[in-house]
C-alpha atoms as a PDB file:
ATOM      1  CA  UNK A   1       0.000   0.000   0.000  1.00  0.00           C
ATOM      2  CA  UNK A   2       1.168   3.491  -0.498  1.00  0.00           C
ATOM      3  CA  UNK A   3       1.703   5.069   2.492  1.00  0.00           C
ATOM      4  CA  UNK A   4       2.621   8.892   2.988  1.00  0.00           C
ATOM      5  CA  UNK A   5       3.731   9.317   6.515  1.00  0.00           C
ATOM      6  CA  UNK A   6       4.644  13.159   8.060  1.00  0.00           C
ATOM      7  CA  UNK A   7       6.209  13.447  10.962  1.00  0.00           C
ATOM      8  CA  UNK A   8       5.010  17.167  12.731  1.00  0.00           C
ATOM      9  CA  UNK A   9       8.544  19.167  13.934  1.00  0.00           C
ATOM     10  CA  UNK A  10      10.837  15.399  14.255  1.00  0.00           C
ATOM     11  CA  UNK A  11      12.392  13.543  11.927  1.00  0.00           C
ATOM     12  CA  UNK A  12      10.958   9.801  12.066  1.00  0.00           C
ATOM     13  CA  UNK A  13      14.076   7.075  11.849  1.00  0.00           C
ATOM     14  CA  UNK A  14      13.529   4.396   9.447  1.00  0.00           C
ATOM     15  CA  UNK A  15      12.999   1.739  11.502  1.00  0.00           C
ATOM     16  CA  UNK A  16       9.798   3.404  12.817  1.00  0.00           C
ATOM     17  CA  UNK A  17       8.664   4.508   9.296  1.00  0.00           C
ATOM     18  CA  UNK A  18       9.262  -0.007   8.458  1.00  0.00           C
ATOM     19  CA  UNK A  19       7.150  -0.634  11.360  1.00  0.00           C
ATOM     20  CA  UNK A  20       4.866   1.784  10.439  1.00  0.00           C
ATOM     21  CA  UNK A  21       4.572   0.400   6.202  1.00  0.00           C
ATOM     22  CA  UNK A  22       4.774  -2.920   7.416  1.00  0.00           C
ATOM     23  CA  UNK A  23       1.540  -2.773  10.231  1.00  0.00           C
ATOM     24  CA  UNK A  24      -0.495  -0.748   7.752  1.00  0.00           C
ATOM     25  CA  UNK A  25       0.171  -3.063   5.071  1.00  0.00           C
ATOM     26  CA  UNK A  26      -1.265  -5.755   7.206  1.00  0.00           C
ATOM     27  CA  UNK A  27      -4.639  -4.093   6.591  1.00  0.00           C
ATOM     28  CA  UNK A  28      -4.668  -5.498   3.162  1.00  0.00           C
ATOM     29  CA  UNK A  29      -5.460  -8.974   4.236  1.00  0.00           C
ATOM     30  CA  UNK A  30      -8.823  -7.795   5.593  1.00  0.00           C
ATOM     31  CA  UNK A  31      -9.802  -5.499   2.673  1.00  0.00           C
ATOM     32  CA  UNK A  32      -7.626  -5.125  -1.017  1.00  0.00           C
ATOM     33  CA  UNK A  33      -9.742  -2.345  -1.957  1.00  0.00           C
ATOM     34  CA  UNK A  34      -7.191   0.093   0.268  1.00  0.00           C
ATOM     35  CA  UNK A  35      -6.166   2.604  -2.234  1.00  0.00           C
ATOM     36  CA  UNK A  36      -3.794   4.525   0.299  1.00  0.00           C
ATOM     37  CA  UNK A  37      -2.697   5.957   3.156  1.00  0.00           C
ATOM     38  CA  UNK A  38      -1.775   8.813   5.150  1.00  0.00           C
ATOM     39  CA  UNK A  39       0.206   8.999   8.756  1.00  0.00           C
ATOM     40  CA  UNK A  40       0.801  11.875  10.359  1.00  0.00           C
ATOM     41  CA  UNK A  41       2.888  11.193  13.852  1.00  0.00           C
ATOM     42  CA  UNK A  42       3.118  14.154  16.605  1.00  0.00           C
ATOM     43  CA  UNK A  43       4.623  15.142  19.551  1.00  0.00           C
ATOM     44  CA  UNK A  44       2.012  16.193  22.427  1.00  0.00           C
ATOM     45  CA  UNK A  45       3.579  19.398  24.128  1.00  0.00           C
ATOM     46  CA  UNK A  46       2.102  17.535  27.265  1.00  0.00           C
ATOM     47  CA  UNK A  47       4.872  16.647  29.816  1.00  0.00           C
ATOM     48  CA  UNK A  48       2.834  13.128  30.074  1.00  0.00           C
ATOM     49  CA  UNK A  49       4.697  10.038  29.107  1.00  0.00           C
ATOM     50  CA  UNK A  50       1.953   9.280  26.533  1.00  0.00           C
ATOM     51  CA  UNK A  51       2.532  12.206  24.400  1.00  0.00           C
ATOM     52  CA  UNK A  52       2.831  10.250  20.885  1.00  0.00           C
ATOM     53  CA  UNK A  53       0.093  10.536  18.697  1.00  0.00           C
ATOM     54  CA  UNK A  54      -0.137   8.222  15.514  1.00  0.00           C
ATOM     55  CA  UNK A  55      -3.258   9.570  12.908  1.00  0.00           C
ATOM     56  CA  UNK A  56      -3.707   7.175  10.297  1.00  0.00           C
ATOM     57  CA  UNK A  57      -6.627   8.265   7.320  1.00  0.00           C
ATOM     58  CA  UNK A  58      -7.059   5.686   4.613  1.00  0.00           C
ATOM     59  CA  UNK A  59      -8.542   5.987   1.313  1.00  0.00           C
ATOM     60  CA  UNK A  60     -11.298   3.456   0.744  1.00  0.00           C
ATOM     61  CA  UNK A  61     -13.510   3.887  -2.873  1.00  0.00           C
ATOM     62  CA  UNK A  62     -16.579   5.302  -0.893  1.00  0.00           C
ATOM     63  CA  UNK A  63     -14.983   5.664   2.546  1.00  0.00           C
ATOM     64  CA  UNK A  64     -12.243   6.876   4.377  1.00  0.00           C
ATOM     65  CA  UNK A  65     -11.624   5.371   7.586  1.00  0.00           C
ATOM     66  CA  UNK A  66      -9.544   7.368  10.606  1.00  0.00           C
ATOM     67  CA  UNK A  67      -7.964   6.716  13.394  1.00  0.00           C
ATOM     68  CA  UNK A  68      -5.668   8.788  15.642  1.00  0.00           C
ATOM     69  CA  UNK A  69      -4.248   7.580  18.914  1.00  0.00           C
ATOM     70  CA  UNK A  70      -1.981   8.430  21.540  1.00  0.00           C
ATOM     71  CA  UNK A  71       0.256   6.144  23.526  1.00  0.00           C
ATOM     72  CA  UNK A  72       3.817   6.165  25.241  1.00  0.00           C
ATOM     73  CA  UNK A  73       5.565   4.952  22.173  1.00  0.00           C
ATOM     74  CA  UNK A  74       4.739   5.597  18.479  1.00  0.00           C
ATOM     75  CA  UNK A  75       4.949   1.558  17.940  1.00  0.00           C
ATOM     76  CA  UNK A  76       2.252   1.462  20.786  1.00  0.00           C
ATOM     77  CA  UNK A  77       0.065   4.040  19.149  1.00  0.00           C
ATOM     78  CA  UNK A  78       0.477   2.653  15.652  1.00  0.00           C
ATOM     79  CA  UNK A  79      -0.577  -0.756  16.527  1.00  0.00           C
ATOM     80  CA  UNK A  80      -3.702   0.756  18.234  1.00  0.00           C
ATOM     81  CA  UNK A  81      -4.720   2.991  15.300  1.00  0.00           C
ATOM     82  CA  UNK A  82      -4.160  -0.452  12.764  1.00  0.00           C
ATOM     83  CA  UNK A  83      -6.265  -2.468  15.220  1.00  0.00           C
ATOM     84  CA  UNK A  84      -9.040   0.068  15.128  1.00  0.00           C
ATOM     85  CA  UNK A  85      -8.530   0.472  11.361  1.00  0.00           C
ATOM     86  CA  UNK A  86      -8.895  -2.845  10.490  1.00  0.00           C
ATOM     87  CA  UNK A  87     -12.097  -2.825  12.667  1.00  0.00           C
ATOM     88  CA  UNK A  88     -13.238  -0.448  10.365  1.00  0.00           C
ATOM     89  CA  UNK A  89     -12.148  -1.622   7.066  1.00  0.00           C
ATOM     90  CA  UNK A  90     -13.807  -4.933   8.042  1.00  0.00           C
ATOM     91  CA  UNK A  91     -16.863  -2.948   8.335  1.00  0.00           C
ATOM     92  CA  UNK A  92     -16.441  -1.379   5.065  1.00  0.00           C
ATOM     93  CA  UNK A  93     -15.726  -4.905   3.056  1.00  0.00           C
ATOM     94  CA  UNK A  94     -18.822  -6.586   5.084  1.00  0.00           C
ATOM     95  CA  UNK A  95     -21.056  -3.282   3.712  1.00  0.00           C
ATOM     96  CA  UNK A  96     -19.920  -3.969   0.232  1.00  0.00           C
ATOM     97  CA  UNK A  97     -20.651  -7.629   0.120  1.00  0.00           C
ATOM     98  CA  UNK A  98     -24.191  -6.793   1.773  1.00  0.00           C
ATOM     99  CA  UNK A  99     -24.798  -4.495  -1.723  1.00  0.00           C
ATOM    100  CA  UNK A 100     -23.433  -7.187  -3.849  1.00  0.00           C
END
């Protein structure tokens, strides 16, 4: 999948930016029609320890599912904002097969 990924005032290392490509394409075994994908990773000002935040938009023919969480690690958040994506796209591919 193509995958655009910002990072907001931080450069992201590669290995995050892998782990990143490699969880989201994991999202095509639930649903091929995944056109592509955006990632924006911040930096909460907050002087919590959970102050990554991982917003992942995918673009779905007739949807565009979203997910943005925060977590102590960018990993962490990432794999939170997949699961909840892949919720979603689930929902999306059941929808289509319901019109079909």
């Amino acid at each position: 999948m193509k995958l655009d990924i910002q990072s907001v005032h931080f450069k992201a290392d590669q290995k995050l930016l892998n782990f990143i490509q490699e969880k989201a394409d994991k999202l095509e075994q639930y649903f091929d029609g995944i056109i592509s994908g955006e990632v924006i990773l911040k930096l909460d000002k907050d002087e919590h320890k959970e102050n990554k935040i991982v917003e992942i938009k995918l673009e779905v023919p007739g949807n565009n599912p979203f997910a943005k969480k925060q977590a102590a690690s960018f990993e962490e958040a990432t794999d939170e904002c997949v699961e909840a994506l892949r919720r979603q796209v689930k929902k999306v591919k059941e929808k289509l097969k319901a019109h079909h």
